[in-house]
N, C-alpha and C. Protein backbone atom coordinates (compact mmCIF):
# COMPACT_ATOMS: atom_id res chain seq x y z
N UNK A 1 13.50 8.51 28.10
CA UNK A 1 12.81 9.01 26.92
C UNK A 1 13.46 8.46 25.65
N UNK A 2 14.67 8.30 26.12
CA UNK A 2 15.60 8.09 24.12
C UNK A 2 15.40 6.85 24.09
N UNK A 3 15.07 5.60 25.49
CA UNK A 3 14.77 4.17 25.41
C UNK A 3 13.26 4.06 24.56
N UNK A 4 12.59 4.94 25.35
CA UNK A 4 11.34 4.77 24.66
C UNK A 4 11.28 4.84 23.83
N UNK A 5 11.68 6.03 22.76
CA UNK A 5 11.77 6.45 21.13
C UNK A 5 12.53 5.14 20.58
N UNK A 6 13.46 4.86 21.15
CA UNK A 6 14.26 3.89 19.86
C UNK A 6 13.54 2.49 20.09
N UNK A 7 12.72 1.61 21.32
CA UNK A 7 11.73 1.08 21.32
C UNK A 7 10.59 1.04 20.57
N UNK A 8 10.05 1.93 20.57
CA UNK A 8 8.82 2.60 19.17
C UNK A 8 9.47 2.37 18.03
N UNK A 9 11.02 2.54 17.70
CA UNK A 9 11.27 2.88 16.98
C UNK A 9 11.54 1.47 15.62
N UNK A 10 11.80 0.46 16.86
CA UNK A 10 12.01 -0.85 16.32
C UNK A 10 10.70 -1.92 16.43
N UNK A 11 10.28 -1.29 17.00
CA UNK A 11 8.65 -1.76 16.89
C UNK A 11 7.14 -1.38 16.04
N UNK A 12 7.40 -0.26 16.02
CA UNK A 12 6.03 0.29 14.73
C UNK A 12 6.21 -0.50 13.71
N UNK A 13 7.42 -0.31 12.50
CA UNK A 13 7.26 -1.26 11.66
C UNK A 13 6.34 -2.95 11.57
N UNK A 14 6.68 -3.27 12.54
CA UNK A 14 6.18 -4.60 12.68
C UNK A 14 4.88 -4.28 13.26
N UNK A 15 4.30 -3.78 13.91
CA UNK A 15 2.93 -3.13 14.15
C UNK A 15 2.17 -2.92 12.76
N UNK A 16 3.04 -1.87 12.37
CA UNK A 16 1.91 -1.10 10.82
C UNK A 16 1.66 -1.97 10.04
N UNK A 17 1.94 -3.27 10.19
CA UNK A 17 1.01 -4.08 9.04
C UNK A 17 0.46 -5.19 9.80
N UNK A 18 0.13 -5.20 10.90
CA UNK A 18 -1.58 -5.84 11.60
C UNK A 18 -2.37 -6.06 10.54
N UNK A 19 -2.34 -7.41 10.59
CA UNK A 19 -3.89 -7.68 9.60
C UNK A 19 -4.38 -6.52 8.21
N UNK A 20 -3.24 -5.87 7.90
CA UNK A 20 -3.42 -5.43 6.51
C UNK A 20 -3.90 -3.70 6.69
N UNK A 21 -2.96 -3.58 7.65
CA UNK A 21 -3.29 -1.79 7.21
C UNK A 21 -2.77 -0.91 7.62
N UNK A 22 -2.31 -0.05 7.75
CA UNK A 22 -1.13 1.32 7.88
C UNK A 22 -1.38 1.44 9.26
N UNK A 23 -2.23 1.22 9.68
CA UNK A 23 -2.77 1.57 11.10
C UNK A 23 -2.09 0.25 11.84
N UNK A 24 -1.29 1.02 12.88
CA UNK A 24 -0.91 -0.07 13.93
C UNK A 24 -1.50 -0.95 14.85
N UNK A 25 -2.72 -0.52 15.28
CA UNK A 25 -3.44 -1.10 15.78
C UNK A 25 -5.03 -1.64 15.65
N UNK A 26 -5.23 -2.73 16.37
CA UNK A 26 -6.30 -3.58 15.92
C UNK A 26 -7.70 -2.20 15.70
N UNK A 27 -8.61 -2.46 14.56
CA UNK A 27 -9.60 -0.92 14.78
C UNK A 27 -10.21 -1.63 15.96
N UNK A 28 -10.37 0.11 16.19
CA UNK A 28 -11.50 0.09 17.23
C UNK A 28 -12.84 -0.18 16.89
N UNK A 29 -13.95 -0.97 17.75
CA UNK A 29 -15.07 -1.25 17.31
C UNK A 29 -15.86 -0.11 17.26
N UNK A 30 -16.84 0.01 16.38
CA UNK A 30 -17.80 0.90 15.78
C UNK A 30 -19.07 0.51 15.83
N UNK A 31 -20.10 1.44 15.18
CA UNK A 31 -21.45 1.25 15.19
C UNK A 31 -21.63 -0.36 14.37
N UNK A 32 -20.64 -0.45 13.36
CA UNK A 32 -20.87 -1.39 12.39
C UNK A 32 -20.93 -2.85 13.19
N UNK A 33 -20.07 -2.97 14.27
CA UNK A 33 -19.93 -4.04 14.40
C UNK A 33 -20.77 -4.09 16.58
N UNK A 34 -20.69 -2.82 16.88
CA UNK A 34 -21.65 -2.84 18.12
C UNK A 34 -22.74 -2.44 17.96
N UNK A 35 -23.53 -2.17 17.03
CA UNK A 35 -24.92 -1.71 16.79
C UNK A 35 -25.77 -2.48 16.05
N UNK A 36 -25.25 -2.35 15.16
CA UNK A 36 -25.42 -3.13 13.44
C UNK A 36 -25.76 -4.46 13.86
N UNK A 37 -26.69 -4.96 12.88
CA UNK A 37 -26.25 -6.64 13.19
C UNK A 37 -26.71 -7.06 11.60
N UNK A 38 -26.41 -8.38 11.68
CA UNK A 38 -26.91 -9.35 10.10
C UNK A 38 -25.92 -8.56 9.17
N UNK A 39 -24.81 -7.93 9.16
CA UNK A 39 -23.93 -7.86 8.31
C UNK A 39 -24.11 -6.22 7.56
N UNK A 40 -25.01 -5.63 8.63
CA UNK A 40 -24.90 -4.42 7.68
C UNK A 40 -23.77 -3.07 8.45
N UNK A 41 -23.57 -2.21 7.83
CA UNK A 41 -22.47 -1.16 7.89
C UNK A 41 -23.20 0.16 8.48
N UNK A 42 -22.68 0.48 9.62
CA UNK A 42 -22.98 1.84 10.10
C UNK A 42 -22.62 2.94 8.87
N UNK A 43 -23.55 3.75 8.43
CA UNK A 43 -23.28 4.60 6.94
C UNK A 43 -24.07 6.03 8.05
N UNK A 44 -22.67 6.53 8.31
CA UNK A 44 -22.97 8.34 9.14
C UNK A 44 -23.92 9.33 8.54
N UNK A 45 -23.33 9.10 7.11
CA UNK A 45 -24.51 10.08 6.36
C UNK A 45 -25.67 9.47 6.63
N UNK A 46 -26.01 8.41 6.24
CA UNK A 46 -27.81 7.98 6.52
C UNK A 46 -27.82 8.00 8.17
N UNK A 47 -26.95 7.61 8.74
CA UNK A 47 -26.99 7.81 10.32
C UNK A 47 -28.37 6.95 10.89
N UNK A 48 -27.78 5.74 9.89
CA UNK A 48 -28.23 4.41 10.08
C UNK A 48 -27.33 2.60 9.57
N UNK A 49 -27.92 1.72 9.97
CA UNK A 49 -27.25 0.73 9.33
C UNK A 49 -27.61 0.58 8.16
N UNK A 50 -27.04 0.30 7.07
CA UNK A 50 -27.34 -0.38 5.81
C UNK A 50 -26.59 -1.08 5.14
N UNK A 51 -27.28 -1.80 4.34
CA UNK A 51 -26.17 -2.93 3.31
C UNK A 51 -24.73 -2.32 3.07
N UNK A 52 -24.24 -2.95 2.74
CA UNK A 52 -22.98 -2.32 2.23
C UNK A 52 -22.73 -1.76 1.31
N UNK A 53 -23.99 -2.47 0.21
CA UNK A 53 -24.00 -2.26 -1.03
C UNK A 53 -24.99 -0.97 -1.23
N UNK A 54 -25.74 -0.43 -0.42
CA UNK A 54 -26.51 0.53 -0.35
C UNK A 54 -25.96 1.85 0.43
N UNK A 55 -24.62 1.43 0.71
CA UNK A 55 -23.97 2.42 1.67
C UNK A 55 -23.67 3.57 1.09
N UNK A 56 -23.19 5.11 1.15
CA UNK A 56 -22.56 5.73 0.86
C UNK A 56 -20.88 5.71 1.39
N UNK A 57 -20.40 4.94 1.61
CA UNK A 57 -19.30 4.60 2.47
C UNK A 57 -18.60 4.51 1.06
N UNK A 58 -17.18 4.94 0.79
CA UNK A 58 -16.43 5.31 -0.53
C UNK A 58 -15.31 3.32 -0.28
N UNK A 59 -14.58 3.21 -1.33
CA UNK A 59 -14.28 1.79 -1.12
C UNK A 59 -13.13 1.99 0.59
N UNK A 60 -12.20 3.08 0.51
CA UNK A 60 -11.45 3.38 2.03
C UNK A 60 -12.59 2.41 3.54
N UNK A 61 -14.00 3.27 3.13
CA UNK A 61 -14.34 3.05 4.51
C UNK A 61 -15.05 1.61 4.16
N UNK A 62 -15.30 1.01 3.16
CA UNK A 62 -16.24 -0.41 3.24
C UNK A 62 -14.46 -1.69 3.68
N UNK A 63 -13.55 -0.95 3.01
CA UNK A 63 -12.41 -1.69 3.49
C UNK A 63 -12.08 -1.70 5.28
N UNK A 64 -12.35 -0.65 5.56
CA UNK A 64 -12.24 -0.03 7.22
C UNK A 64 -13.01 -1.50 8.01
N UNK A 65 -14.62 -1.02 7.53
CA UNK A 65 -15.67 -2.20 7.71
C UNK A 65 -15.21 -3.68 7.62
N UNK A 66 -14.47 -4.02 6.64
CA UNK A 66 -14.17 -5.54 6.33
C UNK A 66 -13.39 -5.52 6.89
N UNK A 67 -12.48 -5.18 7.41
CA UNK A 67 -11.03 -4.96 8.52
C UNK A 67 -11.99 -5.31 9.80
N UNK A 68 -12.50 -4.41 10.63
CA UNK A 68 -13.37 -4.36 11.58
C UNK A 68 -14.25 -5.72 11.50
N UNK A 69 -14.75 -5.83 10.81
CA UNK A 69 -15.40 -7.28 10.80
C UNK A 69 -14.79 -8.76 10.98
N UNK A 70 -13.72 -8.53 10.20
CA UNK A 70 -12.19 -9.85 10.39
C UNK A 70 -11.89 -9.73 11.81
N UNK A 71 -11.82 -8.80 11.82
CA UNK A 71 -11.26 -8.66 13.63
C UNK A 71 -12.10 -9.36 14.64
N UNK A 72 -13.15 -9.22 14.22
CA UNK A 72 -14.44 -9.33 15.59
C UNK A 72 -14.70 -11.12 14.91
N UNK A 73 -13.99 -11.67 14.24
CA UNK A 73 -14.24 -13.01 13.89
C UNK A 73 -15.60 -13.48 12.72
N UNK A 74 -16.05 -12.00 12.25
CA UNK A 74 -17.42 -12.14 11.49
C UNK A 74 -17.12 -12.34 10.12
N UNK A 75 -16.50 -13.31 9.85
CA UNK A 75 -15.91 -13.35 8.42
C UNK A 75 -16.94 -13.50 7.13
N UNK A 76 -18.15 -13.87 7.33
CA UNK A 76 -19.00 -13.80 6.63
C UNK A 76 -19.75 -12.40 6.19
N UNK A 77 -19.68 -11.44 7.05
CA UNK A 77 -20.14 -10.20 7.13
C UNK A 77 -18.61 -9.44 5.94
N UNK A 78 -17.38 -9.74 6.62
CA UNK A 78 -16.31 -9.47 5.74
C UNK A 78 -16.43 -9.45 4.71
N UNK A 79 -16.85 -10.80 3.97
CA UNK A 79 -16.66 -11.21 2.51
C UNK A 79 -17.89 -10.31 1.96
N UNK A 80 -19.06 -9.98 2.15
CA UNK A 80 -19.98 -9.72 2.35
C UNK A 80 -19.78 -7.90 1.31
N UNK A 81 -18.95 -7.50 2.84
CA UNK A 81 -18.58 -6.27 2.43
C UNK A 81 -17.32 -6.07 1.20
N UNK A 82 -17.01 -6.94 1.30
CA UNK A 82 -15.91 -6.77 0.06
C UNK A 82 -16.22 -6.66 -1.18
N UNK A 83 -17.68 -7.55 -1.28
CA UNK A 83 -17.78 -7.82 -2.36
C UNK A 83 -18.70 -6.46 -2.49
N UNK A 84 -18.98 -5.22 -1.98
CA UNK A 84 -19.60 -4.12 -2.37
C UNK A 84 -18.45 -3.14 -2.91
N UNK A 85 -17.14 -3.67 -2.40
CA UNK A 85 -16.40 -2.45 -3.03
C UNK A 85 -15.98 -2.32 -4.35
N UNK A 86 -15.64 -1.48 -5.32
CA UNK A 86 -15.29 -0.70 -6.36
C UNK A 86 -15.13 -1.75 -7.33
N UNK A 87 -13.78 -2.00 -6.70
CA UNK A 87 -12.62 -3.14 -7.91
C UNK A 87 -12.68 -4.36 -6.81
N UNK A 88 -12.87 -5.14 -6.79
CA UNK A 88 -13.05 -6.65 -6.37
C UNK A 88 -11.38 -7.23 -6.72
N UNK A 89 -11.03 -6.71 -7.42
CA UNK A 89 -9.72 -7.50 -8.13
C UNK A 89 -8.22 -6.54 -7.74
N UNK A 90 -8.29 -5.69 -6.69
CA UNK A 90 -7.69 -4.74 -6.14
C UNK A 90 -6.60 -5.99 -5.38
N UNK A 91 -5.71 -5.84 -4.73
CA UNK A 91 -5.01 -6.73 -3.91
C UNK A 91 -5.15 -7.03 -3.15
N UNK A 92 -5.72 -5.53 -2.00
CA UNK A 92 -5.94 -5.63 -0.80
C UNK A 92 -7.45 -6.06 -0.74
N UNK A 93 -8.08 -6.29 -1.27
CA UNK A 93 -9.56 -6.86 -1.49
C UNK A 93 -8.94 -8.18 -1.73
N UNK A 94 -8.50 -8.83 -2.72
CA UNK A 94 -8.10 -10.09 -3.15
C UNK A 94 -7.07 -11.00 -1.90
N UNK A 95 -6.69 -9.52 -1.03
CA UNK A 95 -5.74 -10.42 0.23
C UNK A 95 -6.65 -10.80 1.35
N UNK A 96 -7.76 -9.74 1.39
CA UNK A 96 -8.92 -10.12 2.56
C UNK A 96 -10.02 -11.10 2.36
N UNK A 97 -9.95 -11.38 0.55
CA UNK A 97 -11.23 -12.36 0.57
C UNK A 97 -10.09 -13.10 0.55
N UNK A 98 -9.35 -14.00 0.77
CA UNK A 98 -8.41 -14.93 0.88
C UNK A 98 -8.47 -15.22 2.62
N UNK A 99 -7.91 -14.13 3.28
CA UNK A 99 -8.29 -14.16 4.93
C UNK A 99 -9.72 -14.90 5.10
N UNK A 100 -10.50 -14.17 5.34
CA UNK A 100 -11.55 -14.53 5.34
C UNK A 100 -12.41 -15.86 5.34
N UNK A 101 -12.11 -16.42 3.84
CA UNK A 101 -12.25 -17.86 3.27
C UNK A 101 -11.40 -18.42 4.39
N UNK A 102 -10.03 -18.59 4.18
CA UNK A 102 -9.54 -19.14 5.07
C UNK A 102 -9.74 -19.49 6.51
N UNK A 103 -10.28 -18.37 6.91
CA UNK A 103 -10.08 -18.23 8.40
C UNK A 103 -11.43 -19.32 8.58
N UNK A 104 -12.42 -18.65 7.48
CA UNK A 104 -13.45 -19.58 7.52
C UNK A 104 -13.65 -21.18 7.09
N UNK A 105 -12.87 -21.90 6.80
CA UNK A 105 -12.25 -22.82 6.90
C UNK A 105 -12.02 -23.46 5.55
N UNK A 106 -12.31 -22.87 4.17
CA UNK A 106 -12.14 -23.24 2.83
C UNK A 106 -10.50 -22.56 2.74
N UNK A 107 -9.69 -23.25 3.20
CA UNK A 107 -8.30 -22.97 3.06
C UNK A 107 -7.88 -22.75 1.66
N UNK A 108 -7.95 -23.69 0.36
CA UNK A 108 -7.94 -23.71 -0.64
C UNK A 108 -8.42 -22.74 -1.68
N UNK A 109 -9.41 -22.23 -1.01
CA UNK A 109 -10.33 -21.08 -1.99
C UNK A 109 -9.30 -19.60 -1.06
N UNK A 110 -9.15 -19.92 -0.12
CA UNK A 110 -8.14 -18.48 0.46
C UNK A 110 -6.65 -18.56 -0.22
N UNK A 111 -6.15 -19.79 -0.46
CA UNK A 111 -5.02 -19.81 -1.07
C UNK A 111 -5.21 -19.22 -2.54
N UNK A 112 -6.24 -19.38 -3.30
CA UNK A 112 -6.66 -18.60 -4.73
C UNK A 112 -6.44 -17.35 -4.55
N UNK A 113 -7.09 -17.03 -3.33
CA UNK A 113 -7.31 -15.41 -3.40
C UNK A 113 -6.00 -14.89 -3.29
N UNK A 114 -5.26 -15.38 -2.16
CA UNK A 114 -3.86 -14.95 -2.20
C UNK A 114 -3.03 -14.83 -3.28
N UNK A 115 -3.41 -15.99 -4.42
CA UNK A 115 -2.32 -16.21 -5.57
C UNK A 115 -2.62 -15.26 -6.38
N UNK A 116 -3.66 -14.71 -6.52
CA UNK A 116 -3.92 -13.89 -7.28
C UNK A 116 -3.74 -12.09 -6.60
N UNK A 117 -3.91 -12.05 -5.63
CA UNK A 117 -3.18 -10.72 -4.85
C UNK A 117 -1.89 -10.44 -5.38
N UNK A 118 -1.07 -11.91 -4.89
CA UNK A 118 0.46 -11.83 -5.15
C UNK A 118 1.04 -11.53 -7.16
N UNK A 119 -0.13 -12.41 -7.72
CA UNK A 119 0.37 -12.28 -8.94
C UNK A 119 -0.24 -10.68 -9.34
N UNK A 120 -1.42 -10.00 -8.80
CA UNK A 120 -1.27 -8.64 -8.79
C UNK A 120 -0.50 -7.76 -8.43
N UNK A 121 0.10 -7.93 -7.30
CA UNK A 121 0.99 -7.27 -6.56
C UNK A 121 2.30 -8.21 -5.69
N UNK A 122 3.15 -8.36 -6.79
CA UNK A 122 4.35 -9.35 -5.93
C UNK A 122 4.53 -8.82 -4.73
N UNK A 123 4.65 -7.50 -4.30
CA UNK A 123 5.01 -6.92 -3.26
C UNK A 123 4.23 -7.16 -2.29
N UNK A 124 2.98 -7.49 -2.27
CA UNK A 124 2.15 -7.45 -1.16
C UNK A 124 2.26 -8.24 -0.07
N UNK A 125 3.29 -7.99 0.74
CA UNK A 125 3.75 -8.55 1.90
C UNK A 125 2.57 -9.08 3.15
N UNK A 126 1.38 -8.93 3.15
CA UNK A 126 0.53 -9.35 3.94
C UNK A 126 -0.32 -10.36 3.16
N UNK A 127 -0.30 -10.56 1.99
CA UNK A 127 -0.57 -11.54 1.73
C UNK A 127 0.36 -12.74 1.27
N UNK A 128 1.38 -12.46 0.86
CA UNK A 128 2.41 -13.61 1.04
C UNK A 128 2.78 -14.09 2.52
N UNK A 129 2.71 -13.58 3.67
CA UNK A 129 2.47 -13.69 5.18
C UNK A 129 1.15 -14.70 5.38
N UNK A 130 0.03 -13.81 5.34
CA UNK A 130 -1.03 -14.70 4.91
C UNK A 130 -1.00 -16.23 4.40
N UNK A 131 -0.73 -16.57 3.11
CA UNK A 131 -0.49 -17.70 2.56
C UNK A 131 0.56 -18.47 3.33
N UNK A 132 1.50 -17.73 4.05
CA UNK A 132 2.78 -18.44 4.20
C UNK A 132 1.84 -19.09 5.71
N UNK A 133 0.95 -18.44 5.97
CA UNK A 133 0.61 -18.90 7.58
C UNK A 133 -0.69 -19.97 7.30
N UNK A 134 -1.15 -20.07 6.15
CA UNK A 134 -1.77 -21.07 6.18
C UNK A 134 -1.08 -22.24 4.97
N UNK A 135 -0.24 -22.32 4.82
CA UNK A 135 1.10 -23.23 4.43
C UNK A 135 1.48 -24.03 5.76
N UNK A 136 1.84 -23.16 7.04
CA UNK A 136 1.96 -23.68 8.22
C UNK A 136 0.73 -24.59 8.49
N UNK A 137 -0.45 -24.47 8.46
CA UNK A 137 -1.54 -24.79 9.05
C UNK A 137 -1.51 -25.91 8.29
N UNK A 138 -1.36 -25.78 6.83
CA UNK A 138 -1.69 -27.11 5.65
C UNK A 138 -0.11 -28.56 6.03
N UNK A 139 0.60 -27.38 6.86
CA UNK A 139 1.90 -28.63 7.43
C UNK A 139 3.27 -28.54 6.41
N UNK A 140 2.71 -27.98 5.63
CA UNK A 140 4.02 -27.37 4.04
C UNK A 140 5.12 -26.08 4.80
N UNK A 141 5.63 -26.91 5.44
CA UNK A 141 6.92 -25.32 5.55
C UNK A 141 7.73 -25.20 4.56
N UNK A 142 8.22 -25.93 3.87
CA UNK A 142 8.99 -25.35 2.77
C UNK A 142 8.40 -24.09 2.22
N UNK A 143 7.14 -24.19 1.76
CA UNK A 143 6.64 -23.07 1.20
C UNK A 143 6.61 -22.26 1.97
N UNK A 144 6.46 -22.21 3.23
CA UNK A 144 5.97 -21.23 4.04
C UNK A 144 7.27 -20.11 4.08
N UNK A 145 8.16 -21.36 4.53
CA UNK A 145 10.07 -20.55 3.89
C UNK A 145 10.06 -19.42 2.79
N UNK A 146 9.60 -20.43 1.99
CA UNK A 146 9.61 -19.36 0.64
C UNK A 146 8.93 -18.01 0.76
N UNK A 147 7.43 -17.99 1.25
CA UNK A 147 7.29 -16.63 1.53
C UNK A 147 8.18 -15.97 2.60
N UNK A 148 8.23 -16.26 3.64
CA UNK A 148 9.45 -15.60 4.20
C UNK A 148 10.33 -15.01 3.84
N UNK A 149 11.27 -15.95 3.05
CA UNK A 149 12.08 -15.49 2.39
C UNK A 149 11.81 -14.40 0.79
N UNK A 150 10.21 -14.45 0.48
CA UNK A 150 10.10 -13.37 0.14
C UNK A 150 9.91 -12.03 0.57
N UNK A 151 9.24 -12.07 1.39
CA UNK A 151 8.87 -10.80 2.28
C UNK A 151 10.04 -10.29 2.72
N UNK A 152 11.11 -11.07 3.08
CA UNK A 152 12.33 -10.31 3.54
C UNK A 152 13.18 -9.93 2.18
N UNK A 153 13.14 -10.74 1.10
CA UNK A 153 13.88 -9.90 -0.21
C UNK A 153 13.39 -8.88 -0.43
N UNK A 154 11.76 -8.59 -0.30
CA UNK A 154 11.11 -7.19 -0.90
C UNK A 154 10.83 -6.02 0.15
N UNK A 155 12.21 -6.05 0.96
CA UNK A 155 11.98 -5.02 2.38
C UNK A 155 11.00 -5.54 3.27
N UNK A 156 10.66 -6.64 3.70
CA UNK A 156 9.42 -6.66 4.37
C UNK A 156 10.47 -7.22 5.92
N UNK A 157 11.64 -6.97 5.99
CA UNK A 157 12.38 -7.50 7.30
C UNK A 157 11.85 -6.50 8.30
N UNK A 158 11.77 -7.19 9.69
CA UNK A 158 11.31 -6.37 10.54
C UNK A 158 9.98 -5.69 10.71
N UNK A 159 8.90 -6.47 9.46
CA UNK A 159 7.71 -5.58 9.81
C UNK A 159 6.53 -6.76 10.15
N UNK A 160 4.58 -6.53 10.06
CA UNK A 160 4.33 -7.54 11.48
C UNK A 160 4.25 -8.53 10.23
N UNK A 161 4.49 -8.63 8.46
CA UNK A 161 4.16 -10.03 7.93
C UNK A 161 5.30 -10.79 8.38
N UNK A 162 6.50 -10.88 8.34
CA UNK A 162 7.61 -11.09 8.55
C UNK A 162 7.78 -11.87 10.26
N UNK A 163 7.19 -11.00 11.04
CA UNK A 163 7.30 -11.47 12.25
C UNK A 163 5.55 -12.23 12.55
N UNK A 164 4.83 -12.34 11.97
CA UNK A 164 3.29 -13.40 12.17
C UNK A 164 3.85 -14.10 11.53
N UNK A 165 4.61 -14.42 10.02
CA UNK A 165 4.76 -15.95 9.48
C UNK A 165 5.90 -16.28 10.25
N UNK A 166 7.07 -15.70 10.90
CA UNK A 166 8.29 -16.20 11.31
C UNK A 166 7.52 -16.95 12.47
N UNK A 167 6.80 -16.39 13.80
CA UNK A 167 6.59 -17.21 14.61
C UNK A 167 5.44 -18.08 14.35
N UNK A 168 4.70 -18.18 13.17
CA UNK A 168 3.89 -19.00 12.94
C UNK A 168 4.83 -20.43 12.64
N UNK A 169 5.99 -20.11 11.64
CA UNK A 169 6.78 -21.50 11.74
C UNK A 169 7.43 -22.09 12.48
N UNK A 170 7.54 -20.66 13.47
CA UNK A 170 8.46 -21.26 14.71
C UNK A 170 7.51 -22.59 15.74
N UNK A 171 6.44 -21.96 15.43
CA UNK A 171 5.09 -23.14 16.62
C UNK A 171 4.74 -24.12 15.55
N UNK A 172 4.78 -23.59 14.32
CA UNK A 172 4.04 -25.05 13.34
C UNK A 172 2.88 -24.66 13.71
N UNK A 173 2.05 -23.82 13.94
CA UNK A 173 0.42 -23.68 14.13
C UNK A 173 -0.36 -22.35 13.71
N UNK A 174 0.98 -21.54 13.01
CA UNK A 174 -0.25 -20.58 12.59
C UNK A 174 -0.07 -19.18 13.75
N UNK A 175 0.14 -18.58 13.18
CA UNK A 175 -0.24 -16.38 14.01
C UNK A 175 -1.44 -16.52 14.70
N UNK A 176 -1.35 -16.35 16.06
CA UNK A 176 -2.53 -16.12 16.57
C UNK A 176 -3.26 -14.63 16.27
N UNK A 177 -4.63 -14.07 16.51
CA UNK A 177 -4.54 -12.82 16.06
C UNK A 177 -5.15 -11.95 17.15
């Protein structure tokens, strides 16, 4: 039992920041993404699909949605939903339309989004991770160093940005997800 606890114990950290969220693990799929189709959002109150932008879903759950959508590889549906939430210029919005772009293969327009997360929020350790992993991909490790070595100046040692860009430089190819 005390193996197990101190196991958990050195492991959650690096869990709780999966792809950008307090939650340790990948979400579970939902109506949004097993029901739904063409990009719209399971909305409980209508207890139907709808736009995102027509949703009653508060910015928490359209972020939930764009999380859930990155996951399932629907990055177009992602950006989609992001752009219905509140503040557009939030970090964690500015770190996922960066994902997103990227993943979707405008590397350059995801590196914007990131720079501007980071210059919102120096701290934001999943998106300096982020950038640092498509630094790897662009073949630039120096930089990629550099985020590293930021994320570990701003407490980020031991948690999952820290350990996705570390073994992303370790392969030269990038965090699988």
């Amino acid at each position: 039992m005390r193996r197990t606890a101190l196991a958990f114990a050195v492991v959650a950290p690096v869990l709780a920041y999966a792809a950008g969220s307090e939650d340790p693990t990948p979400p579970q799929p939902t109506k949004t993404t097993t029901e739904c189709t063409d990009g719209l959002v399971w909305d409980a109150q209508a207890g139907a699909c709808v736009a995102p932008q027509e949703s009653s879903l508060d910015d928490d759950g359209l972020y939930d949605a764009a999380r859930e959508f990155a996951y399932a590889g629907q990055f177009e549906h992602a950006l989609n939903v992001l752009t219905a939430m509140s503040d557009p210029t939030e970090d964690r919005v500015l770190t996922y339309l960066g994902f997103a772009h990227r993943q979707s293969g405008d590397a350059a327009l995801g590196m914007r989004y990131y720079e501007q997360a980071i210059a919102q929020n120096p701290d934001n350790l999943l998106a300096r991770s982020y950038m640092g992993q498509a630094f790897v991909k662009l073949g630039v490790m120096d930089e990629a160093r550099v985020q590293l070595a930021e994320i570990r100046a701003r407490g980020g040692a031991r948690t999952w940005p820290e350990l996705a860009l570390e073994r992303a430089i370790e392969s030269g190819r990038g965090y699988r997800y």
